[in-house]
N, C-alpha and C. Protein backbone atom coordinates (compact mmCIF):
# COMPACT_ATOMS: atom_id res chain seq x y z
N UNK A 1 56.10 12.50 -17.23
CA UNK A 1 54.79 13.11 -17.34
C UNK A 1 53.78 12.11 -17.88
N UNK A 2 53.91 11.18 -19.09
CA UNK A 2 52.84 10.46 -19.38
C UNK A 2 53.29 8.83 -19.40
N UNK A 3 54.11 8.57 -18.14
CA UNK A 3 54.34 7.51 -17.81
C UNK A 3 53.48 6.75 -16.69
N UNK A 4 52.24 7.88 -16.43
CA UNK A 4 50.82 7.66 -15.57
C UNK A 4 50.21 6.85 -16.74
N UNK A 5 49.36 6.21 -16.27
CA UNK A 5 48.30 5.03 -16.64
C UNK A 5 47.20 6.31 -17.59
N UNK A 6 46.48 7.17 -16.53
CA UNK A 6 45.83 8.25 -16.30
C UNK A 6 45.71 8.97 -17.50
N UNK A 7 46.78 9.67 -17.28
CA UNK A 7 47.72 10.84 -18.72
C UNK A 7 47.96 10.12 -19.99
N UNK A 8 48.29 8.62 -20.05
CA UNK A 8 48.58 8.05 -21.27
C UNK A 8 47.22 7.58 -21.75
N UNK A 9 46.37 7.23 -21.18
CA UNK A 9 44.62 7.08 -21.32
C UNK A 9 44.06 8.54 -22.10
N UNK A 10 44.34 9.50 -21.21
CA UNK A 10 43.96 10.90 -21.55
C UNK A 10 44.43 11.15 -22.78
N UNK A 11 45.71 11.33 -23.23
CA UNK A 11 46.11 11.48 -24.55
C UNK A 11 45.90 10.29 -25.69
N UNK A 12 45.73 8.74 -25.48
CA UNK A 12 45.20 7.98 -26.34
C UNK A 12 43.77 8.50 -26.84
N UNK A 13 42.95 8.39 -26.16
CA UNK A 13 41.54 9.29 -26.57
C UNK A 13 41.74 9.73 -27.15
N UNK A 14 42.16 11.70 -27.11
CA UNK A 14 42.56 12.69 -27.49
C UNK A 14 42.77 12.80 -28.48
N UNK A 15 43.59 11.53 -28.91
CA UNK A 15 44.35 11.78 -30.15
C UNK A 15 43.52 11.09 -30.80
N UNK A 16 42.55 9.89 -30.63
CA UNK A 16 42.34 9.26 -31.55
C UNK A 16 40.66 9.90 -32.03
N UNK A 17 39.75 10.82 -30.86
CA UNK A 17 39.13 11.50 -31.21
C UNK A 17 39.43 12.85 -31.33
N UNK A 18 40.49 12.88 -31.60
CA UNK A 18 40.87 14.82 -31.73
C UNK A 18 40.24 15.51 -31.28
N UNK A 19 39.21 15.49 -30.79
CA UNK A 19 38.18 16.50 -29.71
C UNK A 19 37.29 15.89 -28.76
N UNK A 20 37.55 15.73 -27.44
CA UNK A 20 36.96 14.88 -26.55
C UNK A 20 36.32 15.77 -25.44
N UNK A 21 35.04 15.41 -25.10
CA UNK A 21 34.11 16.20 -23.97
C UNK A 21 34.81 15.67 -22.82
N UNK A 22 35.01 16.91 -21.86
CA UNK A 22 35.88 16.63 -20.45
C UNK A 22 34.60 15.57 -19.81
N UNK A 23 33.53 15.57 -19.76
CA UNK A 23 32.85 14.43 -19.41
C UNK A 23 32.75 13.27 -19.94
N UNK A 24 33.33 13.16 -21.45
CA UNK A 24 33.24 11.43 -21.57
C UNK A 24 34.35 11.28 -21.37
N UNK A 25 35.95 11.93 -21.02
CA UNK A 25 36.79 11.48 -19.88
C UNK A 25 36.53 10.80 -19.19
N UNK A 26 36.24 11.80 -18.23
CA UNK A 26 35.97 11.54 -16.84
C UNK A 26 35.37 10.07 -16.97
N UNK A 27 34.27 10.03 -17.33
CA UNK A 27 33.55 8.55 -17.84
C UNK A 27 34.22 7.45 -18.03
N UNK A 28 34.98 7.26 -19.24
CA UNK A 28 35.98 6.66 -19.77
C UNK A 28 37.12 6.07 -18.74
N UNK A 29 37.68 6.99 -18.14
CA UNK A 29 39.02 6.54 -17.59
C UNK A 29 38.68 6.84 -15.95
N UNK A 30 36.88 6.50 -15.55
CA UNK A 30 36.92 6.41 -14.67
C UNK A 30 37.23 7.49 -13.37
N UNK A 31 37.14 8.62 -13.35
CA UNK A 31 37.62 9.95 -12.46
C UNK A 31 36.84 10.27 -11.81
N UNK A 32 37.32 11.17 -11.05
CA UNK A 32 36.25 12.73 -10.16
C UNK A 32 36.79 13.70 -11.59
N UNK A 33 35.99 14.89 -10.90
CA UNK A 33 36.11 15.73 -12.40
C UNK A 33 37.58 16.58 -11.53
N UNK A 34 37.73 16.57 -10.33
CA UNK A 34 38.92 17.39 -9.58
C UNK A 34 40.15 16.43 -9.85
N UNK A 35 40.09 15.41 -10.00
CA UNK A 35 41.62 14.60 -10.48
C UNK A 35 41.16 14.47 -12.03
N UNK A 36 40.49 14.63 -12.62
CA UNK A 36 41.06 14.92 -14.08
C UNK A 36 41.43 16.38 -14.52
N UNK A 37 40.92 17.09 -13.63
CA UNK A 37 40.89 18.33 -13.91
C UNK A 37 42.82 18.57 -13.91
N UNK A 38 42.82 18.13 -12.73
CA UNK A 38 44.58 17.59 -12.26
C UNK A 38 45.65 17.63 -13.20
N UNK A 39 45.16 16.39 -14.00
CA UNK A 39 46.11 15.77 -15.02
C UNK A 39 45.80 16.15 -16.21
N UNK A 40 44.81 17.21 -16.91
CA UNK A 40 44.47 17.98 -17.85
C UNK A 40 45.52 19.16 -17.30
N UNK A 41 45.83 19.49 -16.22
CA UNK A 41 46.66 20.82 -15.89
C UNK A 41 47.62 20.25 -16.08
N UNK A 42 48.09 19.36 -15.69
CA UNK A 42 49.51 18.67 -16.17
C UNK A 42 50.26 18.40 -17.79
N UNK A 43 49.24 17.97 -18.40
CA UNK A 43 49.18 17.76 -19.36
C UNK A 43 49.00 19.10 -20.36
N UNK A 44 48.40 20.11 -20.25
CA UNK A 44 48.33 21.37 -20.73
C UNK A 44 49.31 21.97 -20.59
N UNK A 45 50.29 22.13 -19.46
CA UNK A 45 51.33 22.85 -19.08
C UNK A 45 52.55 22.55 -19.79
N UNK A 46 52.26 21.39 -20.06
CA UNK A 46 53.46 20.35 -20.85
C UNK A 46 53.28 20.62 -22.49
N UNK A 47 52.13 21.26 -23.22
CA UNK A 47 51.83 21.61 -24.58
C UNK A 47 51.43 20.39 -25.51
N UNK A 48 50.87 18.96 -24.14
CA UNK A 48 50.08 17.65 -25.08
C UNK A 48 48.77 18.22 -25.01
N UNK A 49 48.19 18.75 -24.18
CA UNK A 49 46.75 18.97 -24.94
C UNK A 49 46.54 20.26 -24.65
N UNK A 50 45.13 21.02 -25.49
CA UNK A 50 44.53 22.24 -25.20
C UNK A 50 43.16 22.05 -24.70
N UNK A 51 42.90 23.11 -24.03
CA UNK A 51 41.32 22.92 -23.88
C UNK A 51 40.94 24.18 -25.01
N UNK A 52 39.84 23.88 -25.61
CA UNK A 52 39.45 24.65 -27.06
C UNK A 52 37.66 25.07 -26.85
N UNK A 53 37.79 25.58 -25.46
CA UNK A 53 36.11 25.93 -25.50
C UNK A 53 35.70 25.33 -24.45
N UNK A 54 35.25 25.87 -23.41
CA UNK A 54 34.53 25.07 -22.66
C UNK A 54 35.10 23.96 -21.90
N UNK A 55 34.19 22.44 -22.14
CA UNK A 55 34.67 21.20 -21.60
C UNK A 55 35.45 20.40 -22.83
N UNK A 56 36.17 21.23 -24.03
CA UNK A 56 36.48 20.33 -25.12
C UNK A 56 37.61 20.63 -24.97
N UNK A 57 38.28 19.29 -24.91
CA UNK A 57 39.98 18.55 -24.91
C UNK A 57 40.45 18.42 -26.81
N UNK A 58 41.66 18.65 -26.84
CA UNK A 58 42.04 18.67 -27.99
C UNK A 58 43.65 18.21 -27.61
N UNK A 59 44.20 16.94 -28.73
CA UNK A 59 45.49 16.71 -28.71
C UNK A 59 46.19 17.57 -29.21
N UNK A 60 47.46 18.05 -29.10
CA UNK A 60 48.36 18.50 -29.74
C UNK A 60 49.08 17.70 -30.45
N UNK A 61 49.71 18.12 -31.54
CA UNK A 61 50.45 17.43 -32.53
C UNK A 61 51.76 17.04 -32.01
N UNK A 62 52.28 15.97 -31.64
CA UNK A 62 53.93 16.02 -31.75
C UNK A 62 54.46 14.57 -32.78
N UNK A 63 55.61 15.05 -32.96
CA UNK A 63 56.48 13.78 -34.01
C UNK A 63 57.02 12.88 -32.81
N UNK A 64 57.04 11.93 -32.28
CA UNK A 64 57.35 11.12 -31.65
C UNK A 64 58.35 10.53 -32.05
């Protein structure tokens, strides 16, 4: 799952701003808003991130 370039970009952010606008994504790591939208579903389904309102991304906690 986060052995994508993409998804491991997405959750570096995430985590390091704990709350990230789905548009400075997109921005950031370069996207359409339909392939991030993508790998935010991927990534949500899996319990690494939430969406918390709107266009706001939030990491989930894990112990690595």
């Amino acid at each position: 799952m986060v052995h994508q370039r993409v998804r491991l970009g997405i959750l570096t952010i995430a985590h390091e701003a704990r709350r990230v606008e789905f548009g400075y994504l997109r921005t950031q790591l370069q996207l359409t808003a339909g392939n991030l939208s993508q790998h935010l579903a991927v990534l949500e389904t899996a319990g690494s991130v939430r969406r918390i309102g709107g266009p706001v991304i939030t990491a989930q906690s894990h112990a690595w």
